[in-house]
C-alpha atoms as a PDB file:
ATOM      1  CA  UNK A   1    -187.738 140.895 -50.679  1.00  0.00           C
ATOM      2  CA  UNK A   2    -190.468 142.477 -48.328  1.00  0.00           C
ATOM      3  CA  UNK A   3    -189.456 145.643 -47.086  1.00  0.00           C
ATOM      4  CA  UNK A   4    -189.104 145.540 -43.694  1.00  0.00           C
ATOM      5  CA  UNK A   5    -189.837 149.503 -42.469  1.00  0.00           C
ATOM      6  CA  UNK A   6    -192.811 149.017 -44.845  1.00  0.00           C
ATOM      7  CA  UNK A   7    -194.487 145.704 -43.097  1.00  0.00           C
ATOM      8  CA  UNK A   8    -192.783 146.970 -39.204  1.00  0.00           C
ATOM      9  CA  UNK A   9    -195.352 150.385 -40.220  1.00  0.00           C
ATOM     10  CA  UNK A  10    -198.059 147.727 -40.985  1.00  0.00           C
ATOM     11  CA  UNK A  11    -197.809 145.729 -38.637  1.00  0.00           C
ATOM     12  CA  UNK A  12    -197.579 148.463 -35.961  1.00  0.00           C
ATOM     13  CA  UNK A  13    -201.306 149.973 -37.422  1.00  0.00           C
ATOM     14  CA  UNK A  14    -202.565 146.191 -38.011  1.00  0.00           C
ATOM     15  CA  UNK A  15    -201.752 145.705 -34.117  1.00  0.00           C
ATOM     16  CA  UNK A  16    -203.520 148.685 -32.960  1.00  0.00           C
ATOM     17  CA  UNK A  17    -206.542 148.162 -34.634  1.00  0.00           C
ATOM     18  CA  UNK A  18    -207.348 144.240 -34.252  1.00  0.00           C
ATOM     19  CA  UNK A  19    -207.071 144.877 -30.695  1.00  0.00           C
ATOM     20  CA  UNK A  20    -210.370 146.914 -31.670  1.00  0.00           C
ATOM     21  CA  UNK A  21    -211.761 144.991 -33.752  1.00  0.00           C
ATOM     22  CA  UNK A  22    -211.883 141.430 -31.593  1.00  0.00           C
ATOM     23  CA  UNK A  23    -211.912 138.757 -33.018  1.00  0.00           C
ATOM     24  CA  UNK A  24    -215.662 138.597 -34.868  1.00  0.00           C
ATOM     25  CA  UNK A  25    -216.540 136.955 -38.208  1.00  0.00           C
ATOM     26  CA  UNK A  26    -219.451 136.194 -39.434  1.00  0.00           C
ATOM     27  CA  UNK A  27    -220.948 132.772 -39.777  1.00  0.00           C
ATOM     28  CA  UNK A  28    -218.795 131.977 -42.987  1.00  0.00           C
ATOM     29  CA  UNK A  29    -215.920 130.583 -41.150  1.00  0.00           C
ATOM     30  CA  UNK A  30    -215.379 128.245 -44.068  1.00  0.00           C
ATOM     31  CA  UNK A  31    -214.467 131.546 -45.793  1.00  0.00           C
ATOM     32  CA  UNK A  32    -217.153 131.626 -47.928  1.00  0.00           C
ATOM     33  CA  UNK A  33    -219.090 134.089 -47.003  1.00  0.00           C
ATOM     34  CA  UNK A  34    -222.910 134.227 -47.827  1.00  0.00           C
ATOM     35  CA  UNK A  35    -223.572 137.413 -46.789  1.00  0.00           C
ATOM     36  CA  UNK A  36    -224.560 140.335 -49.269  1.00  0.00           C
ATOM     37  CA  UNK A  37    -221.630 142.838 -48.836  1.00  0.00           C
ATOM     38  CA  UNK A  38    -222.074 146.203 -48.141  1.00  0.00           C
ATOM     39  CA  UNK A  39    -219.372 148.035 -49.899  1.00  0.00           C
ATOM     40  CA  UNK A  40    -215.860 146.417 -51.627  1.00  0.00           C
ATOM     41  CA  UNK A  41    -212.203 146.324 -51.024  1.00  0.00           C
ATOM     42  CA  UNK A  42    -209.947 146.648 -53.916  1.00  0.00           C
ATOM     43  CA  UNK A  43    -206.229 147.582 -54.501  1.00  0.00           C
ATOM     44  CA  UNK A  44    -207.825 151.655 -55.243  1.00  0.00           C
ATOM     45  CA  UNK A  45    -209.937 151.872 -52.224  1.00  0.00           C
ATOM     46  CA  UNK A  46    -212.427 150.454 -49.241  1.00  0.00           C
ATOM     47  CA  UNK A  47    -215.924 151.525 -51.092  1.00  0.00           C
ATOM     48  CA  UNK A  48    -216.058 154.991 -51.396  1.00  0.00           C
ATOM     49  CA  UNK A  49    -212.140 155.134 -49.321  1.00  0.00           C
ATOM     50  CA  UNK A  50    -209.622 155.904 -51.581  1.00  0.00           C
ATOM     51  CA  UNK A  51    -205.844 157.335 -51.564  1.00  0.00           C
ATOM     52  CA  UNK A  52    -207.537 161.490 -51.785  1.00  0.00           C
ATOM     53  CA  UNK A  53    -209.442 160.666 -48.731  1.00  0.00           C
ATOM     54  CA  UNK A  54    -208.767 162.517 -46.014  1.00  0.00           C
ATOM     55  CA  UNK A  55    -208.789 161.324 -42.416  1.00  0.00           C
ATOM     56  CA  UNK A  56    -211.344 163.246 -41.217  1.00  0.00           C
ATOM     57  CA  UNK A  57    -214.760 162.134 -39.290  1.00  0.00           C
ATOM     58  CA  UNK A  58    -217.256 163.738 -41.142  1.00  0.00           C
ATOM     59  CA  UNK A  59    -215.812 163.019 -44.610  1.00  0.00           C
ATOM     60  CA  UNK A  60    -215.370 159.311 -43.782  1.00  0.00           C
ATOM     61  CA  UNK A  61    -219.550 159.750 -41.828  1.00  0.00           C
ATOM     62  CA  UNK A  62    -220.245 161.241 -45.343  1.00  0.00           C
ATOM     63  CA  UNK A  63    -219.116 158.114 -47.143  1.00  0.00           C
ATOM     64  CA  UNK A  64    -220.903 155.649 -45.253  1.00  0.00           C
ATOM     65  CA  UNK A  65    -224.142 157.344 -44.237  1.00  0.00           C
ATOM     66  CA  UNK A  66    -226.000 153.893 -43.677  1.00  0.00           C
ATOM     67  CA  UNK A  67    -223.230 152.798 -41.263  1.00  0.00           C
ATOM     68  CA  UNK A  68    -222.458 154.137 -37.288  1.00  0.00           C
ATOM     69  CA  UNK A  69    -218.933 156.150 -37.692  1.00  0.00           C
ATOM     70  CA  UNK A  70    -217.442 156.926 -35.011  1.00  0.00           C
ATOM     71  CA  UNK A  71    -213.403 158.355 -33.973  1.00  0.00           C
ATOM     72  CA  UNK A  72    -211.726 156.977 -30.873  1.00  0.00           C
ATOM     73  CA  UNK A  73    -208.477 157.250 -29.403  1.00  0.00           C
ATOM     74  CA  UNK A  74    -205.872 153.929 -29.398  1.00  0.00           C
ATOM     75  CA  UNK A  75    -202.605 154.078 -27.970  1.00  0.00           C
ATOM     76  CA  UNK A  76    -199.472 151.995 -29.002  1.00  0.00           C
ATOM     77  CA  UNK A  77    -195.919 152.832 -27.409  1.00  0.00           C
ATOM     78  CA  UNK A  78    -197.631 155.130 -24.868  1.00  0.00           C
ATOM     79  CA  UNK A  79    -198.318 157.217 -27.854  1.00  0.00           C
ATOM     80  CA  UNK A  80    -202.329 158.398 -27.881  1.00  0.00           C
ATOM     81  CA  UNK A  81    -203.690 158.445 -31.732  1.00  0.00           C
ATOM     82  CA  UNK A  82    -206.756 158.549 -33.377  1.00  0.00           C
ATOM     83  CA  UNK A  83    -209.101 155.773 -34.963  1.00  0.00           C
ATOM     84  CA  UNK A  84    -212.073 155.866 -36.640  1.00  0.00           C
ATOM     85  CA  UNK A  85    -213.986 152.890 -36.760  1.00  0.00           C
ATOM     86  CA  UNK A  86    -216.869 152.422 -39.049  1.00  0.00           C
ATOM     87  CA  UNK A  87    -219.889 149.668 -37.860  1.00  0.00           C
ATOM     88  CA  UNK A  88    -223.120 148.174 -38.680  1.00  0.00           C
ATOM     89  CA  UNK A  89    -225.078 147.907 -35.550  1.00  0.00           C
ATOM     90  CA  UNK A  90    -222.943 146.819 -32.932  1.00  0.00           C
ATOM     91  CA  UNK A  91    -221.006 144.566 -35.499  1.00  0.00           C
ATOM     92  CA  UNK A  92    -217.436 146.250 -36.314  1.00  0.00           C
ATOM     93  CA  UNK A  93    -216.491 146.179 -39.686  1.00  0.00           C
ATOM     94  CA  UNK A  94    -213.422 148.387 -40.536  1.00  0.00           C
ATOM     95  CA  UNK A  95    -211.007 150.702 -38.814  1.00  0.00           C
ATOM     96  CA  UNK A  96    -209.545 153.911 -40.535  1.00  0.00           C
ATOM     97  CA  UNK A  97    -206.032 154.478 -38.944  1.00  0.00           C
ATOM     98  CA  UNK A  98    -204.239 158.004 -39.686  1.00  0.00           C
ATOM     99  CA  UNK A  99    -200.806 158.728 -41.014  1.00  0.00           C
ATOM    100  CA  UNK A 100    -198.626 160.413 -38.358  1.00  0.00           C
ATOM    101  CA  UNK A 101    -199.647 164.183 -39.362  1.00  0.00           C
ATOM    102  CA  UNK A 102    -203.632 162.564 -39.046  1.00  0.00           C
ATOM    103  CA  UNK A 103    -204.551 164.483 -42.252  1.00  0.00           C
ATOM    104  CA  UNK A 104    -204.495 161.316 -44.522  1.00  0.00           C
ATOM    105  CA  UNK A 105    -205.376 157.938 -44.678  1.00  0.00           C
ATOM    106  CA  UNK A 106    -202.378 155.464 -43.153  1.00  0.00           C
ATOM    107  CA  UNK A 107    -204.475 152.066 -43.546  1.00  0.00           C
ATOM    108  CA  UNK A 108    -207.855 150.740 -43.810  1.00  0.00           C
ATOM    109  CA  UNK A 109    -208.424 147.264 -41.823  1.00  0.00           C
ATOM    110  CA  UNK A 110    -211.180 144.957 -42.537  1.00  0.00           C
ATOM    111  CA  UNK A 111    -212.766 142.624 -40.189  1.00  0.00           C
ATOM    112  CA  UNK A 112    -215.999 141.697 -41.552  1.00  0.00           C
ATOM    113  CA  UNK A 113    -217.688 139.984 -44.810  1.00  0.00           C
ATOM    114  CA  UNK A 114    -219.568 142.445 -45.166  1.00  0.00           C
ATOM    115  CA  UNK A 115    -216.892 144.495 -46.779  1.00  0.00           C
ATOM    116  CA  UNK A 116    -216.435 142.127 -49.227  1.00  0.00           C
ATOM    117  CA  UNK A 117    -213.427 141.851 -51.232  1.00  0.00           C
ATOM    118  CA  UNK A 118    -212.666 142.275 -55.320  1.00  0.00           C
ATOM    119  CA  UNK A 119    -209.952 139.406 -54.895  1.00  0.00           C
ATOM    120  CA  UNK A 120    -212.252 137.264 -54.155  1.00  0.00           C
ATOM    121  CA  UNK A 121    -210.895 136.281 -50.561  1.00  0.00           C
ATOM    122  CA  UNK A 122    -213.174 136.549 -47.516  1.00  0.00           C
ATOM    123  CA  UNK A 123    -212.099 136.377 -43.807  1.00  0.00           C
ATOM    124  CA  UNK A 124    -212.366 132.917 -43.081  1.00  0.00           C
ATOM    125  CA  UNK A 125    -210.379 131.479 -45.899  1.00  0.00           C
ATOM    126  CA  UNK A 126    -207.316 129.151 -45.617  1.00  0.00           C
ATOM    127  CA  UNK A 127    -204.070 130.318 -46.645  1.00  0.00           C
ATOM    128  CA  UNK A 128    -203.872 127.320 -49.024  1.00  0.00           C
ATOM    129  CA  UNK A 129    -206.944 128.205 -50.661  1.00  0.00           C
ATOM    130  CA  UNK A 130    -205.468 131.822 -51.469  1.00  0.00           C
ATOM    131  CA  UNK A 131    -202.196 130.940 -52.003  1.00  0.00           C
ATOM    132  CA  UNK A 132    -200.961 127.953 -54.352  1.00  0.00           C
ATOM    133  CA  UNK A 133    -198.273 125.669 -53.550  1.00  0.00           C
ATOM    134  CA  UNK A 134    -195.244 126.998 -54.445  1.00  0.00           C
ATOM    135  CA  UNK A 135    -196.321 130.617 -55.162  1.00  0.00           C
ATOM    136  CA  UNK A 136    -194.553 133.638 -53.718  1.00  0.00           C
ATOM    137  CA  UNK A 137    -196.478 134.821 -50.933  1.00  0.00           C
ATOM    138  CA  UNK A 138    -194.429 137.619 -48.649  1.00  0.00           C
ATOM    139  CA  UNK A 139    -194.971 137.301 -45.450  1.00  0.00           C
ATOM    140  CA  UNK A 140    -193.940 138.354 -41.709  1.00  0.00           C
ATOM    141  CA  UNK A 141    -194.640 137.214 -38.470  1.00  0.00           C
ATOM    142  CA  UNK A 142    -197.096 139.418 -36.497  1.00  0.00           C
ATOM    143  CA  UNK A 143    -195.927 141.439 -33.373  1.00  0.00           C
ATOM    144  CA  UNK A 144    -196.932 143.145 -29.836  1.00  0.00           C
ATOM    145  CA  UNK A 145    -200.497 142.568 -30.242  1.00  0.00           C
ATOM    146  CA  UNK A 146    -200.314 140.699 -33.765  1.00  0.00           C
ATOM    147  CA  UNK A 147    -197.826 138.330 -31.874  1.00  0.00           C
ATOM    148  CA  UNK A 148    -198.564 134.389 -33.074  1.00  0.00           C
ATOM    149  CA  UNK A 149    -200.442 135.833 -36.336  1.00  0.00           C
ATOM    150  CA  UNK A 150    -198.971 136.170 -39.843  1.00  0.00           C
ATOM    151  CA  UNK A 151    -199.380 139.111 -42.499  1.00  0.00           C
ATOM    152  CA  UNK A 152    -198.999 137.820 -46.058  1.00  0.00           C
ATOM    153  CA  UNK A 153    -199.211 140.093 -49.410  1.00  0.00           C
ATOM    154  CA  UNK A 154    -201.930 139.725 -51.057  1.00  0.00           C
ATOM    155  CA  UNK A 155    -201.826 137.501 -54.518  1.00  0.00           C
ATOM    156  CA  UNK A 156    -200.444 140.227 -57.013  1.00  0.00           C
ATOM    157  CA  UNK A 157    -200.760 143.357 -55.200  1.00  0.00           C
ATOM    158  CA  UNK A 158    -198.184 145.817 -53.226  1.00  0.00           C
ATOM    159  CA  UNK A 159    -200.900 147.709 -51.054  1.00  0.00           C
ATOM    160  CA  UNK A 160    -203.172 144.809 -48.901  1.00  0.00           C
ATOM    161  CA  UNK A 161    -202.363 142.757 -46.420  1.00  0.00           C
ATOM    162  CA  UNK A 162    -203.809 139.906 -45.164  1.00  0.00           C
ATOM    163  CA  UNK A 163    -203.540 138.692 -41.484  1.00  0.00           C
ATOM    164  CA  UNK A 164    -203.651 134.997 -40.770  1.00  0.00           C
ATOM    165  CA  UNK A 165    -204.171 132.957 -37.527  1.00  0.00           C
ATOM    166  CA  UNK A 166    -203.889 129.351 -36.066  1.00  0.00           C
ATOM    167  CA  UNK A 167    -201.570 127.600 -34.245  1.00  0.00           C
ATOM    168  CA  UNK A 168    -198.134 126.613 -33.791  1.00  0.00           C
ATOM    169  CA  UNK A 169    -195.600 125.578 -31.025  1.00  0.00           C
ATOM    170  CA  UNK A 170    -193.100 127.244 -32.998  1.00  0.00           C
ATOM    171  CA  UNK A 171    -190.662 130.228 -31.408  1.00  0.00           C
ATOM    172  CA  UNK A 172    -192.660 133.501 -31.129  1.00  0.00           C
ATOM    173  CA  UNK A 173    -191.675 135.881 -34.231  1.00  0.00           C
ATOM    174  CA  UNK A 174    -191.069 133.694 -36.713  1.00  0.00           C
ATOM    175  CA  UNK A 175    -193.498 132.652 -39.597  1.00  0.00           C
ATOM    176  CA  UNK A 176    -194.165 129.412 -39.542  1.00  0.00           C
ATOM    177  CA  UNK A 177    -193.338 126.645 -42.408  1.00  0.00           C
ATOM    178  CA  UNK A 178    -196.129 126.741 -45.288  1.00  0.00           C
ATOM    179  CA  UNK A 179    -197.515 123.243 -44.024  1.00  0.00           C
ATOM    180  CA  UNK A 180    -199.039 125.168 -40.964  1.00  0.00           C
ATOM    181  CA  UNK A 181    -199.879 127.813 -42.376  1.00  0.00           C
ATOM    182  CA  UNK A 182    -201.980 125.939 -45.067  1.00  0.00           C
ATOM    183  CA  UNK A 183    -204.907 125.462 -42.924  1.00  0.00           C
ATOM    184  CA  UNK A 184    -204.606 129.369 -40.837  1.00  0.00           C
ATOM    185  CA  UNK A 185    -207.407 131.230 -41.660  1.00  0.00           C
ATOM    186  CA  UNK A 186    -207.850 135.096 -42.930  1.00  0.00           C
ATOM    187  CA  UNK A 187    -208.659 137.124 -40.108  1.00  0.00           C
ATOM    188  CA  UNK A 188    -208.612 140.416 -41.470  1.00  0.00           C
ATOM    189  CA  UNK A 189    -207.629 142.487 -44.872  1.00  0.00           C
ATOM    190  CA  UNK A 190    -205.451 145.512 -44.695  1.00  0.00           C
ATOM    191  CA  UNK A 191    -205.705 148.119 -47.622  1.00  0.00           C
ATOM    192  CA  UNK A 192    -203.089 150.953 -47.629  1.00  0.00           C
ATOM    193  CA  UNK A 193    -203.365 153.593 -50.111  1.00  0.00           C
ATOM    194  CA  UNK A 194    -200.738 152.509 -53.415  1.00  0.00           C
ATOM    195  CA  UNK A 195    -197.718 154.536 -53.188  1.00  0.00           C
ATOM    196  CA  UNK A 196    -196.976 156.640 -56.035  1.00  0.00           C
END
């Protein structure tokens, strides 16, 4: 059974952060992307992002020298917190939340393709295409600003998330049956660092 303070702490960070992110993809929207990716998500890390790294701006500009880094401040509950967000161009491709002391790492989310991914999912993807019928797949319906949007475990792993959208008349907080979500696409990968 998912653990509920566990995905409520996810989904809270997953919230603040989309709202940052938009909604961008790249042109894959079949979810297969095309595009050469820059660094790689896996269950130890985001490229060089792993469970030692601090949350700290010039560690995390140190890591991704090629890309714009930059810290921001987000606010959820009326609580102000830092994120860093890490970019190519004008194109947003991760944001770095902070655990609640903002020394470490919290969660990692992915919005682009060009993190690519060592699953072998891209944003894009349909949730049948990830997950086969009749697998376990935990999941939990999205809220505040993840409200109509589903996070699911990823196949065989306990620290990334993946956020789904599409559409359903269905009541609001509820995760809808697997025959709607076949076809909702992967909006975005959440890595957390593996609890030891």
């Amino acid at each position: 059974m998912l653990n509920r303070r566990v995905m409520g702490c996810w989904l809270l960070a997953a919230s603040a952060t989309f709202v940052l992110a938009g909604c961008e993809k790249d042109s894959a929207s079949t979810g297969k992307s095309t595009v050469k990716p820059l660094e790689m998500l896996s269950v130890d890390g985001v490229g060089p992002i792993n469970a030692q790294t601090p949350f700290n701006l010039h560690e995390i500009t140190v890591a991704f020298p090629a890309l714009n880094v930059t810290q921001q401040k987000n606010y959820s509950e009326g609580e102000e917190y830092p994120v860093i967000t890490v970019a190519k161009d004008l194109k947003s491709l991760m944001t770095i939340n902070p655990d609640q002391a903002h020394q470490k790492i919290f969660s990692v989310m992915v919005h682009d393709n060009l993190i690519g991914n060592r699953l072998g999912h891209s944003i894009g993807t349909k949730f049948v295409d990830i997950y086969t019928y009749g697998q376990n797949s935990e999941c939990a319906a999205g809220a505040e600003e993840l409200s109509g949007k589903v996070l699911c475990y990823a196949p065989q792993t306990g620290n990334i998330l993946y956020l789904f959208g599409g559409s359903w008349d269905g009541p609001d907080g509820s995760v809808p049956p697997k025959d709607v979500l076949a076809n909702w696409q992967l909006d975005a990968m959440i890595w957390k660092p593996p609890v030891k």
